[in-house]
Protein backbone atom coordinates (compact mmCIF):
# COMPACT_ATOMS: atom_id res chain seq x y z
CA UNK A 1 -15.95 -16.02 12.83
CA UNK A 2 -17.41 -12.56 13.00
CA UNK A 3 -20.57 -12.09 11.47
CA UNK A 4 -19.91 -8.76 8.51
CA UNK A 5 -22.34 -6.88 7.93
CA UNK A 6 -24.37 -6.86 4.59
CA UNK A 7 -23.10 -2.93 3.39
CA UNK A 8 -20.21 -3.92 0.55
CA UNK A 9 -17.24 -1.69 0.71
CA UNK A 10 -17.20 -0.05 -2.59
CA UNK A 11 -13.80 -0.15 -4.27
CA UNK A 12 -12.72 1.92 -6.98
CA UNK A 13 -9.98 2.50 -9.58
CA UNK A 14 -7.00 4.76 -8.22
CA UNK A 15 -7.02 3.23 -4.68
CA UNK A 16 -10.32 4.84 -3.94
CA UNK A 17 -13.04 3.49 -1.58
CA UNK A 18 -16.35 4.01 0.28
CA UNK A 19 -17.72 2.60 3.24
CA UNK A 20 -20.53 3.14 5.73
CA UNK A 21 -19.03 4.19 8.94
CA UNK A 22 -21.98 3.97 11.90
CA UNK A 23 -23.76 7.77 10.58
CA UNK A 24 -21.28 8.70 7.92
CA UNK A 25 -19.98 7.81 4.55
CA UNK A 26 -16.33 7.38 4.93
CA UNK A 27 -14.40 8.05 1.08
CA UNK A 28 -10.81 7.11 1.23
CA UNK A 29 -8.13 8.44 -1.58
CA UNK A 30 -4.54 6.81 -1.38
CA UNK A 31 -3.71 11.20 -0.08
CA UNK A 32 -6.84 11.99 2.10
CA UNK A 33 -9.80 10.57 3.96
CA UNK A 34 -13.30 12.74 4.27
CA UNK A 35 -15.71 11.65 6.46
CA UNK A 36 -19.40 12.82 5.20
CA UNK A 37 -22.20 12.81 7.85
CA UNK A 38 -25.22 11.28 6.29
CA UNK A 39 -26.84 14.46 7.16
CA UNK A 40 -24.92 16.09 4.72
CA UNK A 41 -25.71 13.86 1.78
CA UNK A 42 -28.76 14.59 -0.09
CA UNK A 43 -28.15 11.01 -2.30
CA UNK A 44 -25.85 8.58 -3.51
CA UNK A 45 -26.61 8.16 -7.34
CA UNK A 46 -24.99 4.40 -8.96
CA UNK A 47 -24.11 5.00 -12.45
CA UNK A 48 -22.88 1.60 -14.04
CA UNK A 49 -18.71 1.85 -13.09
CA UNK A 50 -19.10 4.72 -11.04
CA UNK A 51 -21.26 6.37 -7.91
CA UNK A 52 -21.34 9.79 -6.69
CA UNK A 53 -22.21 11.18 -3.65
CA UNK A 54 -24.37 14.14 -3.61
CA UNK A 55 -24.32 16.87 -0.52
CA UNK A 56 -27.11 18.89 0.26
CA UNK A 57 -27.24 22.30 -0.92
CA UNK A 58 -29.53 25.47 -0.75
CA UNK A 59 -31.95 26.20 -3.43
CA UNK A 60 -30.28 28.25 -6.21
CA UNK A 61 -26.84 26.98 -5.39
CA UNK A 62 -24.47 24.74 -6.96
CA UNK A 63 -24.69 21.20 -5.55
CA UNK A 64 -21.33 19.74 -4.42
CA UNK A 65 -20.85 15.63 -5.36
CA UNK A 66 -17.78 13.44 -5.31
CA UNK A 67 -17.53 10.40 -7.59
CA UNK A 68 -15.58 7.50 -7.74
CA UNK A 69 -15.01 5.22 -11.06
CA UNK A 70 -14.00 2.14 -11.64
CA UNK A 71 -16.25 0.14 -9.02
CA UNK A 72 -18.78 -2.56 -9.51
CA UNK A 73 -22.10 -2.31 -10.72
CA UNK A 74 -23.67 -4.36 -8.20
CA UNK A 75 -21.82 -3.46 -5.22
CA UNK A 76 -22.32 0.36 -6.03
CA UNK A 77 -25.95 -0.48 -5.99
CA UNK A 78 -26.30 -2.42 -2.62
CA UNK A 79 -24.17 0.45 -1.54
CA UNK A 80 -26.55 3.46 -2.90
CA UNK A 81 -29.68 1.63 -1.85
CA UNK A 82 -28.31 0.62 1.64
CA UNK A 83 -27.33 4.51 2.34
CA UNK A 84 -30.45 6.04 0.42
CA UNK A 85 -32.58 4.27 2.29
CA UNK A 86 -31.17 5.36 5.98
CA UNK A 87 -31.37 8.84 4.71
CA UNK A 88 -34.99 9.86 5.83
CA UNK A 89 -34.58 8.89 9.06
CA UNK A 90 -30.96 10.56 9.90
CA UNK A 91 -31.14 12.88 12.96
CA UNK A 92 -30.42 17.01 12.17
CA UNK A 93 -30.88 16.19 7.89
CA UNK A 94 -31.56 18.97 6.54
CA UNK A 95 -31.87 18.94 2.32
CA UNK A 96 -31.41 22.65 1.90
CA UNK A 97 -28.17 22.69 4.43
CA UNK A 98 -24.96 23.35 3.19
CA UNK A 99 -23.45 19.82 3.19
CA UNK A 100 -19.63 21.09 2.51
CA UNK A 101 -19.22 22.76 5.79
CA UNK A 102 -20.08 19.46 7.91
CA UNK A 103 -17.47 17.11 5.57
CA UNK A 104 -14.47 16.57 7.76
CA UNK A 105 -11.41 15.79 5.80
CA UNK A 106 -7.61 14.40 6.88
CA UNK A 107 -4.98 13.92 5.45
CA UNK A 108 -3.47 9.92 5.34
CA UNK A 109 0.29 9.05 5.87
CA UNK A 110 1.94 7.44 3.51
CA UNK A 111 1.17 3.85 3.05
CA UNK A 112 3.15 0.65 4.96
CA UNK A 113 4.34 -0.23 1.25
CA UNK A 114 5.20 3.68 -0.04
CA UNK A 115 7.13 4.14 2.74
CA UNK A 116 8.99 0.75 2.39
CA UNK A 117 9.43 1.37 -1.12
CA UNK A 118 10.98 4.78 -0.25
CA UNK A 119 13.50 3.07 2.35
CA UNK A 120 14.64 0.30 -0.46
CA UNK A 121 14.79 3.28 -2.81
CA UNK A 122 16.90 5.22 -0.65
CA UNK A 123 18.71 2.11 0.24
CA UNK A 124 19.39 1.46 -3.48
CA UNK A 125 20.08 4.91 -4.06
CA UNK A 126 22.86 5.01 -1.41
CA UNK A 127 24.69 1.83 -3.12
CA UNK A 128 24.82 3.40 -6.59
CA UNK A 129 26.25 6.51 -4.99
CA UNK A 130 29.10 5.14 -3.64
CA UNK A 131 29.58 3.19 -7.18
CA UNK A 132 29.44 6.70 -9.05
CA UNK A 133 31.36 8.09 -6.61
CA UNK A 134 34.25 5.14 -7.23
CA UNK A 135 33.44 5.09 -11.04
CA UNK A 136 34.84 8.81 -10.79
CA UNK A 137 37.94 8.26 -8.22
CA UNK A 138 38.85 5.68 -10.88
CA UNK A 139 38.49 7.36 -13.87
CA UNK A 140 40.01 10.39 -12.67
CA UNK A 141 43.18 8.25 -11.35
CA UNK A 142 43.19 7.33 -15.15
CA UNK A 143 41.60 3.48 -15.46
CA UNK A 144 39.23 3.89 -17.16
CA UNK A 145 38.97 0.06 -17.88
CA UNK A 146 38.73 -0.40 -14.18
CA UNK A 147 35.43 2.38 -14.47
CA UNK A 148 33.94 0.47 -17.41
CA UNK A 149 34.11 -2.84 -15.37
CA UNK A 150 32.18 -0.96 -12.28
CA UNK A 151 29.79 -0.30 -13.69
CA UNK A 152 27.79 -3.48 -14.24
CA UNK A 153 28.95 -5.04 -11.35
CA UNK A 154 27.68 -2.17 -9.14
CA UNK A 155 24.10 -2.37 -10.91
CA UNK A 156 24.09 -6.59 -10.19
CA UNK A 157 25.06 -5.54 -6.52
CA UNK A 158 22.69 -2.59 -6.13
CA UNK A 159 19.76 -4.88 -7.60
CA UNK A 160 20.60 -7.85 -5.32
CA UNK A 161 20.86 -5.32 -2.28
CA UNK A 162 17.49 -3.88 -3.21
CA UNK A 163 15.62 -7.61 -4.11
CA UNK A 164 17.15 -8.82 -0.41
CA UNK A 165 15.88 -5.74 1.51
CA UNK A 166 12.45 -5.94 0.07
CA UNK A 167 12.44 -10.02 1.18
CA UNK A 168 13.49 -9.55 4.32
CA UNK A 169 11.38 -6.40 5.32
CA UNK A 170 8.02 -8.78 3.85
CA UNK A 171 9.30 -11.50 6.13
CA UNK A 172 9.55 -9.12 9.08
CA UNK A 173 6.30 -7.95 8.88
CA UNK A 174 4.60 -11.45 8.43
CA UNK A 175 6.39 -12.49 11.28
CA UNK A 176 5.67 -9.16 13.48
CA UNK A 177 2.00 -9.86 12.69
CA UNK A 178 1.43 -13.39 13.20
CA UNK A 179 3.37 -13.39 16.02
CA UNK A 180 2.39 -9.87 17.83
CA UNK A 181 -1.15 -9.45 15.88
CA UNK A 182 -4.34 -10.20 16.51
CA UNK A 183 -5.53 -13.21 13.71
CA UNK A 184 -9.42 -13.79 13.07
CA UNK A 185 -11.05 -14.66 9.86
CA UNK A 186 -11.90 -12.82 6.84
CA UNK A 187 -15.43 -13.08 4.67
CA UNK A 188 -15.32 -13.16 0.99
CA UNK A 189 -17.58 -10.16 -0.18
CA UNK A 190 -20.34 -11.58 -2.22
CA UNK A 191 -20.60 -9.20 -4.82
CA UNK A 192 -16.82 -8.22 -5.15
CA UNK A 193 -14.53 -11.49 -5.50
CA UNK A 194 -11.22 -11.77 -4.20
CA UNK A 195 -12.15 -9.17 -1.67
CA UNK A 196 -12.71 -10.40 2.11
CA UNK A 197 -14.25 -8.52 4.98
CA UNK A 198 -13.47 -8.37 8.27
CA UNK A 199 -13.85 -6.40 11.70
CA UNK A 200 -11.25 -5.26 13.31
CA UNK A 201 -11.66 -4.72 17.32
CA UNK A 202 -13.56 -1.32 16.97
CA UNK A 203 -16.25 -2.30 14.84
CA UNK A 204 -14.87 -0.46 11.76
CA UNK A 205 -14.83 -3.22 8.30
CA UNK A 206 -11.59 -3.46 6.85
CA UNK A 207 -10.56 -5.15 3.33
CA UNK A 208 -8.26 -7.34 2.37
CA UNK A 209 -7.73 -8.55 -1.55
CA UNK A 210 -6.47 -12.45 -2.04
CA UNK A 211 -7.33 -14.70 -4.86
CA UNK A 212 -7.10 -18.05 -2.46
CA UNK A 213 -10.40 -18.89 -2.97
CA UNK A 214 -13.08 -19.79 -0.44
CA UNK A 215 -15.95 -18.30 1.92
CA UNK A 216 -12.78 -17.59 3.85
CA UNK A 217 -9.08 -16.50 4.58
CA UNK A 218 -7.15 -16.12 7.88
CA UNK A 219 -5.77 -12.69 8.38
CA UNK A 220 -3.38 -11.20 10.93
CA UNK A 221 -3.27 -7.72 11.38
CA UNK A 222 -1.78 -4.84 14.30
CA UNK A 223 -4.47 -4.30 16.88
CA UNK A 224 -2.73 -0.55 17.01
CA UNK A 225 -3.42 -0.28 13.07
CA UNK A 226 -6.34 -3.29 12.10
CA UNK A 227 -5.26 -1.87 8.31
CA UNK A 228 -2.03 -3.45 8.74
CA UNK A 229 -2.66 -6.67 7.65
CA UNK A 230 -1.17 -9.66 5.91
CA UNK A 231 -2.16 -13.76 5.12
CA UNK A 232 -0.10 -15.94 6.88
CA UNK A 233 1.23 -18.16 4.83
CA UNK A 234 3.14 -21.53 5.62
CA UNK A 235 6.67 -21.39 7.40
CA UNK A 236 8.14 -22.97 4.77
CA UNK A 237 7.16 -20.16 2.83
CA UNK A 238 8.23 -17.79 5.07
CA UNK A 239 11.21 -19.42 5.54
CA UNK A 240 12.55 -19.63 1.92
CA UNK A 241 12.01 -16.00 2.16
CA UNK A 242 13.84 -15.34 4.92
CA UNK A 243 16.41 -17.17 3.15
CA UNK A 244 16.39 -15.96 -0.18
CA UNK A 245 16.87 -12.44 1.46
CA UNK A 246 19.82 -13.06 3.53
CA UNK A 247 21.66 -14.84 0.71
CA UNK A 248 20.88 -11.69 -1.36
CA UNK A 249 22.05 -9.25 0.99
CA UNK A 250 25.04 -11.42 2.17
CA UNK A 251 25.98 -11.46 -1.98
CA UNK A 252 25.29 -7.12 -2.28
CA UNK A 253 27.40 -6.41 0.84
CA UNK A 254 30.21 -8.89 -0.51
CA UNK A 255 29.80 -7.29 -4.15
CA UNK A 256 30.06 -3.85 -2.67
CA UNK A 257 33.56 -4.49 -0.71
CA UNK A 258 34.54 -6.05 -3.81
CA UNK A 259 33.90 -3.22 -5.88
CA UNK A 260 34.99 -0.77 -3.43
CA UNK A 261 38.28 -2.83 -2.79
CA UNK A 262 38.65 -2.97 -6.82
CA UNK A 263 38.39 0.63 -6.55
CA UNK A 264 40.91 1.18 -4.38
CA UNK A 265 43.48 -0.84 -6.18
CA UNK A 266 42.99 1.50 -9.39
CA UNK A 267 43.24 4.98 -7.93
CA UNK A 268 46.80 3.75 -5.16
CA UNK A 269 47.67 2.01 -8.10
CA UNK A 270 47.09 3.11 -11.71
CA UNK A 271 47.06 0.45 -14.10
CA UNK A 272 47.87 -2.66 -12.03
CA UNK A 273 44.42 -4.13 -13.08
CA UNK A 274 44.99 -3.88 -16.32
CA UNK A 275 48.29 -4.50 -15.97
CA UNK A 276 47.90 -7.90 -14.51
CA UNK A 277 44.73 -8.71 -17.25
C-alpha cells in the first residue's frame, strides 16, 4: 500500500478543493484549476468552515486572497499550518511581490459524469423528438386519440431509454477500469471521513469519496487520467447492472418502434385505431 502523505486535501462546498502540489498550492473549481507558487502566498488563514489563501502584495496595495467554504475545521488547520510553516524557507519569496502575476490558471474540461449526463440528455432528448414529431403527424392527420395515447407511452420509453443508457455506460467504465486500469489501495483521510487518499503514478494525491468503511478501499483508476477512478465492486454486481441496462434499452427501442409503428397506422390510416377500440 502506498504510504500518503500527512497534508489533508481540503475539500469544500461547490466541488472546490486544495492541495499541496510539491512548491505550489493547487485550488481546483468544478470550471478552472490555478496553480499558486508558494512564493506567491503571503499566508493561508483557517477560519472555522472556510480558509483563504492570501498572495503577497506591495505595501499600499490591495491584497488579493481566494477562499473556499464549506471545509473542515480540522483539516483546514493541518492544511494552513502544514503550508505556513514551509513558507519561510520557499526559494525566490518575496512578501512585497505581486503574487497575482505568478498564479497560473487553466481551464478544466468538463467532468467524466457532465459529459455523460450531456450524452443521456441528448440521447433522451432525441427520443422525445421523434415522439413530438409523431404526436404532430398524428394530430394533424386528425387522431387525436391516437396523439393523446403517445404521449405517455413515449415518456415510459424515453425514461427507460435514458435509465438503460446511464446503466450500461457505469458498467462500461467499471469494466474499462478494472480491466485496463491500474488498481492499488486507497487511505481513509484521518480528519475527513469517507474520503480516501491515494497516489497515482506521478506522485500527485488524488481523492476518492466512499462510505465502505475501513483504513482502506481498493480503487481502479486510468493510468492516462489517475482522476478517473471507480471501486470495483463484485461481478455480481456488475453483472445485474449490465443486465438491468440491456433489458431497459431492449424495452425503449421496442417501445419506440411501437410508438412509431402506432404512428404510422394513424396518419395512412385515419381513424382505424379508434375505429377498431
Amino acid at each position: 500500500m502506498s504510504i500518503i502523505p500527512s497534508t489533508p486535501v481540503v475539500q469544500g462546498s461547490r466541488k472546490t478543493s486544495l492541495r499541496l502540489d510539491g512548491d505550489a498550492v493547487l485550488l481546483s473549481t468544478p470550471h478552472e484549476e490555478a496553480r499558486i507558487p508558494l512564493a506567491a502566498i503571503e499566508g493561508i488563514r483557517p477560519e472555522g468552515r472556510s480558509i483563504t489563501v492570501e498572495l503577497t502584495a506591495p505595501a499600499g496595495t490591495t491584497r488579493y486572497a481566494h477562499r473556499i467554504g464549506g471545509v473542515s475545521e480540522a483539516g483546514a488547520a493541518l492544511f494552513a499550518a502544514t503550508v505556513n510553516a514551509a513558507l519561510p524557507g520557499t526559494p525566490g519569496r518575496d512578501t512585497a511581490a505581486d503574487g497575482t502575476a505568478l498564479v497560473e490558471t487553466r481551464a478544466l474540461p468538463l467532468s467524466r459524469r457532465t459529459r455523460k449526463l450531456r450524452r443521456i440528455g441528448w440521447l433522451s432528448a432525441g427520443g422525445l423528438g421523434v415522439i413530438v414529431l409523431a404526436c404532430v403527424a398524428v394530430g394533424v392527420a386528425g387522431d387525436p386519440a391516437t396523439m393523446i395515447a403517445l404521449v405517455p407511452g413515449g415518456l415510459v420509453v424515453t425514461a427507460a431509454l435514458a435509465v438503460g443508457a446511464n446503466a450500461l455506460a457505469n458498467w462500461y467504465r467499471e469494466w474499462r477500469l478494472v480491466r485496463h486500469g491500474i488498481t492499488a489501495f486507497a487511505a481513509e483521510a484521518p480528519e475527513r471521513p469517507g474520503m480516501y487518499l491515494y497516489t497515482d503514478p506521478a506522485g500527485r494525491i488524488r481523492h476518492v469519496f466512499t462510505w465502505a468503511g475501513g483504513i482502506a478501499v481498493k480503487v481502479s483508476y486510468d493510468p492516462a487520467d489517475p482522476g478517473n477512478v471507480v471501486l470495483p465492486r463484485a461481478a455480481l454486481f456488475r453483472r445485474a447492472e449490465l443486465a438491468l441496462g440491456l433489458f431497459l434499452a431492449f424495452v425503449a427501442l421496442l417501445g419506440f418502434a411501437g410508438l412509431i409503428a402506432l404512428a404510422v397506422i394513424a396518419i395512412t390510416d385515419p381513424g382505424a385505431i379508434s375505429g377498431a377500440a
